[in-house]
PDB file of N, CA and C in Angstrom:
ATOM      1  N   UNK A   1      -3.473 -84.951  40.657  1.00  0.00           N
ATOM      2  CA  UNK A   1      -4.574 -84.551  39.800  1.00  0.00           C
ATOM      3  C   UNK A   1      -4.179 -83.394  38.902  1.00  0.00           C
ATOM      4  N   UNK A   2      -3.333 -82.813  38.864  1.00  0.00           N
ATOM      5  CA  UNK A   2      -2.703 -81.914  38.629  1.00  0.00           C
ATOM      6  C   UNK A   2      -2.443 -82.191  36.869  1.00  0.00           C
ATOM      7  N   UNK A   3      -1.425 -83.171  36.920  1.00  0.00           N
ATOM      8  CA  UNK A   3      -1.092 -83.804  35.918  1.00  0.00           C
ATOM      9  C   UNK A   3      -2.155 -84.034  34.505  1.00  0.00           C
ATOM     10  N   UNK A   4      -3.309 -85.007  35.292  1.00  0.00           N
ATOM     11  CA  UNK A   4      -4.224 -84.998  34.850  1.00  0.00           C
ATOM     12  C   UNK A   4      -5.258 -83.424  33.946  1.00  0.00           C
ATOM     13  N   UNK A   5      -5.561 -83.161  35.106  1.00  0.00           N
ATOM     14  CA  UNK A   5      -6.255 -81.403  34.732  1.00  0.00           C
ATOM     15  C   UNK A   5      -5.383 -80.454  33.393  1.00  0.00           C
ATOM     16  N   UNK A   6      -4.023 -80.932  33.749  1.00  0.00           N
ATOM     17  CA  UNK A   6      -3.142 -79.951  32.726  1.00  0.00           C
ATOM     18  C   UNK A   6      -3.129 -80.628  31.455  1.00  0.00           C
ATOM     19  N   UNK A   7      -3.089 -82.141  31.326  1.00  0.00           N
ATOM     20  CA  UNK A   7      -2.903 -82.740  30.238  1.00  0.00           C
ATOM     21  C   UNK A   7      -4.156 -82.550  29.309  1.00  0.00           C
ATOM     22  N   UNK A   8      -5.610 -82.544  30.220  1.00  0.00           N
ATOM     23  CA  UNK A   8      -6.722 -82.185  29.953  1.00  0.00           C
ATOM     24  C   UNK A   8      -7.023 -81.401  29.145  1.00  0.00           C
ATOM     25  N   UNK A   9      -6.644 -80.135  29.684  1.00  0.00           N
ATOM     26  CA  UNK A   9      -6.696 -78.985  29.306  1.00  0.00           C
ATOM     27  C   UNK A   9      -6.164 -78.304  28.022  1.00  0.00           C
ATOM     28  N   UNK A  10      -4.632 -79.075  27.969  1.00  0.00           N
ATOM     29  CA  UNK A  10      -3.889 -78.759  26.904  1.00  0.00           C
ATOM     30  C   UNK A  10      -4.257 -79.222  25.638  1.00  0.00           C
ATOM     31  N   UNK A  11      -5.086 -80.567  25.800  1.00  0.00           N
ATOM     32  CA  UNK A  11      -5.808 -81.547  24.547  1.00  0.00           C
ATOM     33  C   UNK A  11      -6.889 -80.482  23.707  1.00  0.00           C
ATOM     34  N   UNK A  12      -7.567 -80.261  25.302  1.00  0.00           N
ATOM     35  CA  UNK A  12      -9.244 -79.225  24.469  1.00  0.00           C
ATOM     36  C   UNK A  12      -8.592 -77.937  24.016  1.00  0.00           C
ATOM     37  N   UNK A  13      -7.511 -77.224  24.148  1.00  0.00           N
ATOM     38  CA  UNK A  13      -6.972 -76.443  23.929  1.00  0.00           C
ATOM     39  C   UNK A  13      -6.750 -76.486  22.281  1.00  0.00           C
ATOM     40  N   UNK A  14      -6.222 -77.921  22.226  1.00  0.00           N
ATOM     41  CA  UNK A  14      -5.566 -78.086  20.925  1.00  0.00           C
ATOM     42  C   UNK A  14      -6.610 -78.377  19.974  1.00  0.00           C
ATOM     43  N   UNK A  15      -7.271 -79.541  20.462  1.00  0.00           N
ATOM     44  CA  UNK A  15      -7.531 -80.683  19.613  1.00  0.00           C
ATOM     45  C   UNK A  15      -9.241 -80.578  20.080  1.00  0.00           C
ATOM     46  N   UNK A  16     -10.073 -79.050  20.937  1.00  0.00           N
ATOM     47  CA  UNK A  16     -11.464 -78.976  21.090  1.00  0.00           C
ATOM     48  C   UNK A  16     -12.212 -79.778  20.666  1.00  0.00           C
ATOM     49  N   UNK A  17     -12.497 -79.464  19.500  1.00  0.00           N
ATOM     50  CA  UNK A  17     -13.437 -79.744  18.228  1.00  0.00           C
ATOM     51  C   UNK A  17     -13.495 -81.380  18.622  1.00  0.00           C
ATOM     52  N   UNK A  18     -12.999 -82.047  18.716  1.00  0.00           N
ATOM     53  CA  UNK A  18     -13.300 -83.748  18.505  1.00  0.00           C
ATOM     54  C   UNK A  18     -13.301 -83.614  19.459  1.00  0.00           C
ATOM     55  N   UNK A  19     -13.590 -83.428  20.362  1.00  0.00           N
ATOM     56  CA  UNK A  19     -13.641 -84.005  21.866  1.00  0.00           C
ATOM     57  C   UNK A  19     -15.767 -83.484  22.015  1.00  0.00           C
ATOM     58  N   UNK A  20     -16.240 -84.402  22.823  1.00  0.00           N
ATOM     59  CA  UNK A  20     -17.815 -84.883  22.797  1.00  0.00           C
ATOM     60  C   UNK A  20     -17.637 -84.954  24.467  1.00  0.00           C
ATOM     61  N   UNK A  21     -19.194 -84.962  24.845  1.00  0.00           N
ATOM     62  CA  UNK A  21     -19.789 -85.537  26.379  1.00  0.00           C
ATOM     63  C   UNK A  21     -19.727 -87.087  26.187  1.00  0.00           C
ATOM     64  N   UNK A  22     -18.986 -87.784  25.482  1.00  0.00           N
ATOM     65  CA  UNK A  22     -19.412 -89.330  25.634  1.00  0.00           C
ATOM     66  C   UNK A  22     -17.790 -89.823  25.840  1.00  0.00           C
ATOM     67  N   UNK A  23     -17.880 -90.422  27.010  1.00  0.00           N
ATOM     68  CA  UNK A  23     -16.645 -91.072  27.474  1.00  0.00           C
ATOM     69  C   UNK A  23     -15.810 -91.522  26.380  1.00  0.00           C
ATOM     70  N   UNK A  24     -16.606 -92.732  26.280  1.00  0.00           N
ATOM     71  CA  UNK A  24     -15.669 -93.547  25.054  1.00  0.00           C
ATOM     72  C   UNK A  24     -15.271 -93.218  23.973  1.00  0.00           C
ATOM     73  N   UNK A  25     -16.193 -91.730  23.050  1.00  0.00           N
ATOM     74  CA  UNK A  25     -15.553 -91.503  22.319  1.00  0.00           C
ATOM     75  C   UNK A  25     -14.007 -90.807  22.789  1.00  0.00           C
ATOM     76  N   UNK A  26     -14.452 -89.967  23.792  1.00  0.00           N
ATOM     77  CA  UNK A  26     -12.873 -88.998  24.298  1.00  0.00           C
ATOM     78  C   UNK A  26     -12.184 -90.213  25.010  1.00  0.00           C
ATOM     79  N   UNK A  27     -11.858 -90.847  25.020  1.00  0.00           N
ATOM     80  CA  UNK A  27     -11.398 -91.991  25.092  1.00  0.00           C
ATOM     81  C   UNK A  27      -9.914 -92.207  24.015  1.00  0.00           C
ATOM     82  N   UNK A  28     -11.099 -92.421  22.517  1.00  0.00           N
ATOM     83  CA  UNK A  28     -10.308 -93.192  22.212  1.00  0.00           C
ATOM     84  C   UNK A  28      -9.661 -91.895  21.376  1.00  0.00           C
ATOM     85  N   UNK A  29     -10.228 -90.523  21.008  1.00  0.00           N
ATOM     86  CA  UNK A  29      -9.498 -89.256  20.986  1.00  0.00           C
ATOM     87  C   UNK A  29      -8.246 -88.742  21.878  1.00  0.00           C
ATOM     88  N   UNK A  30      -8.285 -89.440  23.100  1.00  0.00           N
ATOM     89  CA  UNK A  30      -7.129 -88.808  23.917  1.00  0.00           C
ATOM     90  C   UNK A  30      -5.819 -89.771  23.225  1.00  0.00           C
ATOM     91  N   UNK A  31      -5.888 -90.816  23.057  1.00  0.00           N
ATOM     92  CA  UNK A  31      -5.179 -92.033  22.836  1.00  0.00           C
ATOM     93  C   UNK A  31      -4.778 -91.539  21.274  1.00  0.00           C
ATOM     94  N   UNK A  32      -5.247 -91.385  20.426  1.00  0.00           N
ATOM     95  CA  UNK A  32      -4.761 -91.054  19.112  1.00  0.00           C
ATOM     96  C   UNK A  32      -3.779 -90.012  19.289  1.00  0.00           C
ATOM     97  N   UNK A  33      -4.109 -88.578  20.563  1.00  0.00           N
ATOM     98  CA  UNK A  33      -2.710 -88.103  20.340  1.00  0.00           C
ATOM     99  C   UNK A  33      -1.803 -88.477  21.672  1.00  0.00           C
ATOM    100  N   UNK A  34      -1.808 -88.675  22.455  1.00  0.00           N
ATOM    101  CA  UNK A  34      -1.240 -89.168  23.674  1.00  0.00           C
ATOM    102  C   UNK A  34      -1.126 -90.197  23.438  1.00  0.00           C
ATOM    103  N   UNK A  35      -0.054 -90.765  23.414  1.00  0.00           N
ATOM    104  CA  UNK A  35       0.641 -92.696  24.166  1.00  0.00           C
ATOM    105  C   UNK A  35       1.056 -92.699  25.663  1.00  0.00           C
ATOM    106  N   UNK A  36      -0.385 -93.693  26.323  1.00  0.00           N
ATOM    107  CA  UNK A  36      -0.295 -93.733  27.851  1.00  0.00           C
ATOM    108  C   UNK A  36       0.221 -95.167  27.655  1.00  0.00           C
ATOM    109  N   UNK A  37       1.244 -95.332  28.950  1.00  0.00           N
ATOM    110  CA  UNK A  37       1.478 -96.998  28.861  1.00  0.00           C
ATOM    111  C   UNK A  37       0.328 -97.529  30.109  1.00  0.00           C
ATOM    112  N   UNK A  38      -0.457 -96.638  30.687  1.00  0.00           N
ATOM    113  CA  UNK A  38      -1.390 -96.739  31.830  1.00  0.00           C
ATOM    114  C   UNK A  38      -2.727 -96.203  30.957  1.00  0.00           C
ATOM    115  N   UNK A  39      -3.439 -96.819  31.195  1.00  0.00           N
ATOM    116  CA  UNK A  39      -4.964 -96.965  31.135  1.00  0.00           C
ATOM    117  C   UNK A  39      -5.793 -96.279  31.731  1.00  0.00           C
ATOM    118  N   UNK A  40      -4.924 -96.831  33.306  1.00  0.00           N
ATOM    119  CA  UNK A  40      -5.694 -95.931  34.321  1.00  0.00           C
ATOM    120  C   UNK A  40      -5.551 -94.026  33.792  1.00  0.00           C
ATOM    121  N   UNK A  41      -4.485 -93.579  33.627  1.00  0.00           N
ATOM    122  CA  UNK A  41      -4.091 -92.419  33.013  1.00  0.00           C
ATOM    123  C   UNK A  41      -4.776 -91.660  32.300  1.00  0.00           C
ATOM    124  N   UNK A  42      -4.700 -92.863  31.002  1.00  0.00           N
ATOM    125  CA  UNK A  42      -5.799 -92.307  29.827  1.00  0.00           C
ATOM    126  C   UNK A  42      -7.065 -92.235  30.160  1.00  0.00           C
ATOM    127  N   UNK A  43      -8.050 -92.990  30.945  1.00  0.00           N
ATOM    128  CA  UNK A  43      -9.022 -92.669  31.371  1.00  0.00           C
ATOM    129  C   UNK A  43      -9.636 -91.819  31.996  1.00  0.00           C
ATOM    130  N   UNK A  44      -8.615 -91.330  33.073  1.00  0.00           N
ATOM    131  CA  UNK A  44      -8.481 -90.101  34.630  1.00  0.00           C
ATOM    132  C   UNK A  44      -9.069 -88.993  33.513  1.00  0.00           C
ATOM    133  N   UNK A  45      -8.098 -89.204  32.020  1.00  0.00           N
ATOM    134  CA  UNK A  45      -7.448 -87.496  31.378  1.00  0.00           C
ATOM    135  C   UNK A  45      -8.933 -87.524  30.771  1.00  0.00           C
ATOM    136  N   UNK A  46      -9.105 -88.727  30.070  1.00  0.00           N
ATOM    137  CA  UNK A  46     -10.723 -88.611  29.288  1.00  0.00           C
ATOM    138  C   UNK A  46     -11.534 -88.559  30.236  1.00  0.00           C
ATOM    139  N   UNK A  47     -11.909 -88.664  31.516  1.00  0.00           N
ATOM    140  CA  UNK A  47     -13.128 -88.637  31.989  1.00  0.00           C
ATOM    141  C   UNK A  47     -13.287 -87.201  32.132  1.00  0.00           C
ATOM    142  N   UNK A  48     -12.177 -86.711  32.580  1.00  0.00           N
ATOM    143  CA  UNK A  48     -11.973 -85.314  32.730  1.00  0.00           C
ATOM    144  C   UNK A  48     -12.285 -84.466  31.995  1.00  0.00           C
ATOM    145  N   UNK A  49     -11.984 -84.665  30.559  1.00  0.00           N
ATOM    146  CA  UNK A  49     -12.424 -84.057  29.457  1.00  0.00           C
ATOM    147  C   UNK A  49     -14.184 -84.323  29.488  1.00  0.00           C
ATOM    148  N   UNK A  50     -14.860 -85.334  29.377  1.00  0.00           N
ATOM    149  CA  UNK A  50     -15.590 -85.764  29.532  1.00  0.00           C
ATOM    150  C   UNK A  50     -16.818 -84.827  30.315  1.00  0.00           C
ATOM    151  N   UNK A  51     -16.042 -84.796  31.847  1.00  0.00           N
ATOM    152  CA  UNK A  51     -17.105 -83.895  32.676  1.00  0.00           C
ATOM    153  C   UNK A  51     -17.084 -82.603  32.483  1.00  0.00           C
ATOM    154  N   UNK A  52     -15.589 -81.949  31.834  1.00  0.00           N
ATOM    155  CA  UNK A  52     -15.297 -80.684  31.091  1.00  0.00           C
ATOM    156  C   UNK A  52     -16.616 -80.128  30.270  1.00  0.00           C
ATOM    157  N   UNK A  53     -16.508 -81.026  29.033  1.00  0.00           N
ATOM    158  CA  UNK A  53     -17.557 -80.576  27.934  1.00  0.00           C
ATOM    159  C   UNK A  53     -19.214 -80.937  28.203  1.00  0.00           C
ATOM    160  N   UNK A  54     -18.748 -81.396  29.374  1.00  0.00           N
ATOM    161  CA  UNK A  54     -20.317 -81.813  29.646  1.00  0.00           C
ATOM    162  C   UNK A  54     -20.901 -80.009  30.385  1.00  0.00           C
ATOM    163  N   UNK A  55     -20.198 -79.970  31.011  1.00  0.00           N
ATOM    164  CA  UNK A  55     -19.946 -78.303  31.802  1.00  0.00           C
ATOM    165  C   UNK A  55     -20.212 -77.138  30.636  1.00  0.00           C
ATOM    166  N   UNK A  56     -19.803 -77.288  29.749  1.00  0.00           N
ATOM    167  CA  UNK A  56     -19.555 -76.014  28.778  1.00  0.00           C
ATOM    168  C   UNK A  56     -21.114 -76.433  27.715  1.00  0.00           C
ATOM    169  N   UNK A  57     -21.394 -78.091  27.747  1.00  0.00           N
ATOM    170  CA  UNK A  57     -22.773 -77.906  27.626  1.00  0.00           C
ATOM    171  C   UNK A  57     -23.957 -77.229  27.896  1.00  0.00           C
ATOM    172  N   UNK A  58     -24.104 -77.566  29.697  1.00  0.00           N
ATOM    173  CA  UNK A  58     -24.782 -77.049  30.750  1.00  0.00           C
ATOM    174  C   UNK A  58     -25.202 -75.547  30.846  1.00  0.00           C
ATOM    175  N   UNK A  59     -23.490 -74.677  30.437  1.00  0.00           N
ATOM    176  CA  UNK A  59     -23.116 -73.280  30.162  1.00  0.00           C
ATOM    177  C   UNK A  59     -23.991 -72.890  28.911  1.00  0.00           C
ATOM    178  N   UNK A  60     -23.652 -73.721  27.854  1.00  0.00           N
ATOM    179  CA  UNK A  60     -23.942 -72.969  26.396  1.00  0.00           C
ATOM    180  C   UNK A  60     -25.748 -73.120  26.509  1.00  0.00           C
ATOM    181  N   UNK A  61     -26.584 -74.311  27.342  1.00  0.00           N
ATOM    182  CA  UNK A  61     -27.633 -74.066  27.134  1.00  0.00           C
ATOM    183  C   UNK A  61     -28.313 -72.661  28.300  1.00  0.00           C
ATOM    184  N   UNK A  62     -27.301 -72.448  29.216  1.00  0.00           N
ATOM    185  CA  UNK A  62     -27.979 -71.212  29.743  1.00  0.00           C
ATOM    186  C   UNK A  62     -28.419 -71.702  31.030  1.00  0.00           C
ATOM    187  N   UNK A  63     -28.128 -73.201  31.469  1.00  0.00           N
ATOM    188  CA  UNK A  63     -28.282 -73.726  32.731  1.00  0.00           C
ATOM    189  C   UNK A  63     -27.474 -73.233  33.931  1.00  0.00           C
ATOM    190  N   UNK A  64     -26.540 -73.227  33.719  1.00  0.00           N
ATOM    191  CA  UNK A  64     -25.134 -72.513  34.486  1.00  0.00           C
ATOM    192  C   UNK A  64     -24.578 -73.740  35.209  1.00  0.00           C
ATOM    193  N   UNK A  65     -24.064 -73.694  35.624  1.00  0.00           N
ATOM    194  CA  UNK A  65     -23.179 -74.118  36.698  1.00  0.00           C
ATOM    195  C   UNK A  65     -23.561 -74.358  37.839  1.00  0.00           C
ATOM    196  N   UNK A  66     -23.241 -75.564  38.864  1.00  0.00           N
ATOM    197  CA  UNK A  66     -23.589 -75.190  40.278  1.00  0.00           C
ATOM    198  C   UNK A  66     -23.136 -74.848  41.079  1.00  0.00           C
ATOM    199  N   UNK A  67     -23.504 -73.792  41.845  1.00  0.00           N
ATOM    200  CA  UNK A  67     -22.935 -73.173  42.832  1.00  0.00           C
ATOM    201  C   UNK A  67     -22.543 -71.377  41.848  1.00  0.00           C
ATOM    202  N   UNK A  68     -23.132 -70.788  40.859  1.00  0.00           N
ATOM    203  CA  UNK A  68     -23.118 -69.799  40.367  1.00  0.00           C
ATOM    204  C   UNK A  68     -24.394 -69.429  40.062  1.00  0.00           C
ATOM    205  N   UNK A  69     -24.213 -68.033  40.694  1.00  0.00           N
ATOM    206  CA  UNK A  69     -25.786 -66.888  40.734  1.00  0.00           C
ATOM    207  C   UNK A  69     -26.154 -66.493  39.553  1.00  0.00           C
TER     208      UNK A  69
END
């Protein structure tokens, strides 16, 4: 998972801005700069992103996080 989380990370790092809470679009954003010959891969990295920005949603409306006071 490791792999995953870092590749993740390094994308929103770069390439933030286009990346959305909707699977399929980060989907087909991970794939424009990454060439996976696995599917399974590209998906792991987008879902990830996925539940990422869904998080920093949650954050920006002032909901927080779970499991933070």
């Amino acid at each position: 998972m490791g792999l995953v989380r870092n590749l993740a990370l390094t994308l929103i790092e770069k390439y933030g801005k286009e990346f959305t809470t909707d699977f399929e679009t980060n989907k087909k954003v991970v794939e424009k700069y990454v060439k996976f010959y696995s599917k399974s891969l590209r998906n792991m990295v987008a879902g990830y992103i996925t539940s990422y920005m869904r998080k920093l949603d949650r954050v920006e409306e002032g909901k927080g996080v779970e499991g933070e006071s």
